[in-house]
C-alpha atoms as a PDB file:
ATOM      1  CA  UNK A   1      13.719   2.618   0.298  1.00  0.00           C
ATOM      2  CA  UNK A   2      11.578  -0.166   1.352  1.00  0.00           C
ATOM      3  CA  UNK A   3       8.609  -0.267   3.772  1.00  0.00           C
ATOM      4  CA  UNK A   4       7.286  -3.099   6.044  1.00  0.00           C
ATOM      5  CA  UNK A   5       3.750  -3.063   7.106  1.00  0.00           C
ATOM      6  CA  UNK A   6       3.495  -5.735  10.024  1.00  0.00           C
ATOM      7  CA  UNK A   7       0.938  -7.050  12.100  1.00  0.00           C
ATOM      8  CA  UNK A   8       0.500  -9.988  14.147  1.00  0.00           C
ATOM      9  CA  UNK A   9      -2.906 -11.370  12.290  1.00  0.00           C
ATOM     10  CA  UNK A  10      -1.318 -11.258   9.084  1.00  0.00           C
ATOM     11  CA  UNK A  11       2.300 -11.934   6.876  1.00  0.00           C
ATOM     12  CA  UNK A  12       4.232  -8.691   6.718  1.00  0.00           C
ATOM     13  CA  UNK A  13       4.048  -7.045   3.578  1.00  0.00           C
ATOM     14  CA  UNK A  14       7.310  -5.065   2.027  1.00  0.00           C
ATOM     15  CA  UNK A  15       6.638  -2.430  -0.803  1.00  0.00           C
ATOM     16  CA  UNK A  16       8.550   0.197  -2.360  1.00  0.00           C
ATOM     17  CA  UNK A  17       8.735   3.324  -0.580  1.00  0.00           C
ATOM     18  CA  UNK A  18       7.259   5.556  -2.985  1.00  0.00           C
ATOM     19  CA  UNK A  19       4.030   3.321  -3.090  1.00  0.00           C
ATOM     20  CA  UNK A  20       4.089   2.389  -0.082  1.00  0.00           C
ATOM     21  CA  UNK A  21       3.936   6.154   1.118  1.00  0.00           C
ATOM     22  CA  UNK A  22       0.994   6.956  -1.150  1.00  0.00           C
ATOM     23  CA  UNK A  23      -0.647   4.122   0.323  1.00  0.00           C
ATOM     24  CA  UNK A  24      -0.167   5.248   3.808  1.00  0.00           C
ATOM     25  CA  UNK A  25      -1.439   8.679   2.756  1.00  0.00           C
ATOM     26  CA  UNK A  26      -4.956   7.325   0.929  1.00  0.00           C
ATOM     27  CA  UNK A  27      -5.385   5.120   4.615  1.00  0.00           C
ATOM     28  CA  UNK A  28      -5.321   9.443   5.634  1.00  0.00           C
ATOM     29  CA  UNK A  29      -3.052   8.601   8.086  1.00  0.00           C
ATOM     30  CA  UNK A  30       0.863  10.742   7.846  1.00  0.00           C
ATOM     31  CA  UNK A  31       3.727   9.694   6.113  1.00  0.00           C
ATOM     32  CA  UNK A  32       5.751   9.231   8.864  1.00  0.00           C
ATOM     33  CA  UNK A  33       7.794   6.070   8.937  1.00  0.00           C
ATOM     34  CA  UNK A  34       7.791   4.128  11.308  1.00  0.00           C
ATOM     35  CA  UNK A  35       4.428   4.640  12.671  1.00  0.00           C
ATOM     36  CA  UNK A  36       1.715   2.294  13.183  1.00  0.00           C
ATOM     37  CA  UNK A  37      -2.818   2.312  13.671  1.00  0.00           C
ATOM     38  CA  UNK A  38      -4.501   1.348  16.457  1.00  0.00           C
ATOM     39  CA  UNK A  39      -6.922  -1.691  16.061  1.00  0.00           C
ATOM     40  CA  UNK A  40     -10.071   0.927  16.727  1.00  0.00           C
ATOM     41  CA  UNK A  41      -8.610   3.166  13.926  1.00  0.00           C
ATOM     42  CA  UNK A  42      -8.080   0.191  11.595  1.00  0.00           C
ATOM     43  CA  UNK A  43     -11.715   0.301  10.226  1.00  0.00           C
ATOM     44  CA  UNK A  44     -11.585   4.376   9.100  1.00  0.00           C
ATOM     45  CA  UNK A  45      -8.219   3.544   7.696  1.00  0.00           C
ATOM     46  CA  UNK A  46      -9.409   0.640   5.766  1.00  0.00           C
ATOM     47  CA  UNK A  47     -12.521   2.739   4.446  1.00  0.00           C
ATOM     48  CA  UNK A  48     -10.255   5.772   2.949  1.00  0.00           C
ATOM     49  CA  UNK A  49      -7.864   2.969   0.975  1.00  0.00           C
ATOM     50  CA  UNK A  50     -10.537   1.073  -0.380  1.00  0.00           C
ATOM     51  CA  UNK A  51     -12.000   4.490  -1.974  1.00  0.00           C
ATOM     52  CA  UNK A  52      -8.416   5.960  -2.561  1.00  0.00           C
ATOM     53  CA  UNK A  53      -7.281   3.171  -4.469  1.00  0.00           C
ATOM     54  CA  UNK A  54     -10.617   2.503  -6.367  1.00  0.00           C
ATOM     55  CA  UNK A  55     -10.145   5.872  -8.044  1.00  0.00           C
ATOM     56  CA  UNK A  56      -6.054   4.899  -9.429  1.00  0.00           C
ATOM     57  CA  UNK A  57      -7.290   1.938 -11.481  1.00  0.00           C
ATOM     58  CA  UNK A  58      -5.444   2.415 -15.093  1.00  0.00           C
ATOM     59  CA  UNK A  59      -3.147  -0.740 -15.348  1.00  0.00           C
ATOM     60  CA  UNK A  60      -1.201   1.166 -18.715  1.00  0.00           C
ATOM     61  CA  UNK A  61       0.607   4.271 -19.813  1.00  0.00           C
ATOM     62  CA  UNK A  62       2.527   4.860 -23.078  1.00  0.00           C
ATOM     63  CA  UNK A  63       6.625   4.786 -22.422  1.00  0.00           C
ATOM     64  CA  UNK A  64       7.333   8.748 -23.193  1.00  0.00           C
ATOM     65  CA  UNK A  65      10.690   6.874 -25.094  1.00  0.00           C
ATOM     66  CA  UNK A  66       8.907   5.247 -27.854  1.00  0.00           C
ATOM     67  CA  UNK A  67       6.281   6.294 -30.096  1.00  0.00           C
ATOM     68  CA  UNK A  68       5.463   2.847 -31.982  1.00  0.00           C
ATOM     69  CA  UNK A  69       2.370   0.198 -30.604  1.00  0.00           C
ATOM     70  CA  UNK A  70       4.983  -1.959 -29.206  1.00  0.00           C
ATOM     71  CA  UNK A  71       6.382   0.958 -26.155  1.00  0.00           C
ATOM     72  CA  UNK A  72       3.041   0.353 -24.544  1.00  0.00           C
ATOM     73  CA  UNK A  73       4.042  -1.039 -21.175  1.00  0.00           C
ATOM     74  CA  UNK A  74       2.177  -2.696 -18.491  1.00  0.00           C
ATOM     75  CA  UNK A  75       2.003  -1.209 -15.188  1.00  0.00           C
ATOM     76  CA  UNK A  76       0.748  -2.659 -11.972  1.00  0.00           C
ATOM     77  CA  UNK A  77      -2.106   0.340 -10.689  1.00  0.00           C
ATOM     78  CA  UNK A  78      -2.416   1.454  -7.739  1.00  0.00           C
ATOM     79  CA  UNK A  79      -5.544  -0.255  -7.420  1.00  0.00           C
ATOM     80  CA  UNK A  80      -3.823  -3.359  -7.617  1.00  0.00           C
ATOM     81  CA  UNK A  81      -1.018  -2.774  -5.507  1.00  0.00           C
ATOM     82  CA  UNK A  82      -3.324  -1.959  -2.746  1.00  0.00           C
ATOM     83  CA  UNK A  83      -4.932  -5.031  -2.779  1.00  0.00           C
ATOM     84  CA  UNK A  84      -2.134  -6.610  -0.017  1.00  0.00           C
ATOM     85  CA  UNK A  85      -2.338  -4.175   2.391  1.00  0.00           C
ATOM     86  CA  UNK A  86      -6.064  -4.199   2.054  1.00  0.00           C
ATOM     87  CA  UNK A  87      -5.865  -7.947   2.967  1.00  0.00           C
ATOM     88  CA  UNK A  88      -3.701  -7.237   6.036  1.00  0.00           C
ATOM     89  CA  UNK A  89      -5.642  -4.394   7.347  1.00  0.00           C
ATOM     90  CA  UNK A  90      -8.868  -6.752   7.437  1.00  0.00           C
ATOM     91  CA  UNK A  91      -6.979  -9.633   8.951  1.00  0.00           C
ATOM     92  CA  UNK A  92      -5.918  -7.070  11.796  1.00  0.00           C
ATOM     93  CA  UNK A  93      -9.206  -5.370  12.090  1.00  0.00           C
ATOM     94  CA  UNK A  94     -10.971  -9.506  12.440  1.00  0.00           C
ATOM     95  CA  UNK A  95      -8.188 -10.077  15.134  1.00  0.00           C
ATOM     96  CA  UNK A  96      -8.824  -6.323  16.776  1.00  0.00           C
ATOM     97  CA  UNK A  97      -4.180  -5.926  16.427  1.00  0.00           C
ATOM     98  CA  UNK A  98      -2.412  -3.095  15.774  1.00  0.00           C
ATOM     99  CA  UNK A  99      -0.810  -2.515  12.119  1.00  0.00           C
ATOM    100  CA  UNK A 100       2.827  -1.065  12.310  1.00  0.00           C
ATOM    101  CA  UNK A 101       4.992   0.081   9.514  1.00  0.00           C
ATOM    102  CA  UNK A 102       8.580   0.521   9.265  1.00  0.00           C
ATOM    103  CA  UNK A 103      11.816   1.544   6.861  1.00  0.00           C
ATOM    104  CA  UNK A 104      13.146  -2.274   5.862  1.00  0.00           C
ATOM    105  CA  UNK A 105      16.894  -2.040   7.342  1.00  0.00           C
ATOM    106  CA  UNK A 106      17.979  -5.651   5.363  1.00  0.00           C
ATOM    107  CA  UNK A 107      20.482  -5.067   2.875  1.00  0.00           C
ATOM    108  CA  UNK A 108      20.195  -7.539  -0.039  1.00  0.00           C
END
């Protein structure tokens, strides 16, 4: 599954679901899909990611498959991942528009 944060102020972002859920969740909003924040909500929202995401910084984890130096594998944190919809929250909250997010229905 794929999720679609839009707003007019800003490109639309696409993320996995999974991440894109526990990003929706850290903003303390539910994980309901589609759903969307009000522009006066926007600043409360952008407040509980910023902290949320602050706390998930570790960019690496050991693959559980292999045991040698070389199974270390680089993952993109949390932290990082939130950095997008960070971006697009404070381009809505400048413009005082609405954030929406939706289940992407393209098939590729």
């Amino acid at each position: 599954m794929l999720i679609t944060f839009k707003t007019r102020a800003y490109a639309d972002i696409t993320m996995f679901g999974d991440v894109a859920l526990r990003l929706i969740e850290l903003m303390g909003r539910s994980d309901t899909v589609p759903s969307a924040i009000y522009p006066e909500d926007i600043p409360q929202a952008l407040e509980n990611l910023r902290a949320g995401a602050a706390a998930h910084t570790d960019t690496h984890n050991l693959d559980e498959a292999h045991e040698d130096a070389e199974s270390f594998k680089e993952n993109v944190s949390l932290h990082k991942r939130a950095v997008p919809l960070i971006e697009l929250l404070e381009a809505a909250q400048k413009k005082n528009v609405p954030v929406m997010w939706e289940q992407e229905t393209k098939h590729f």
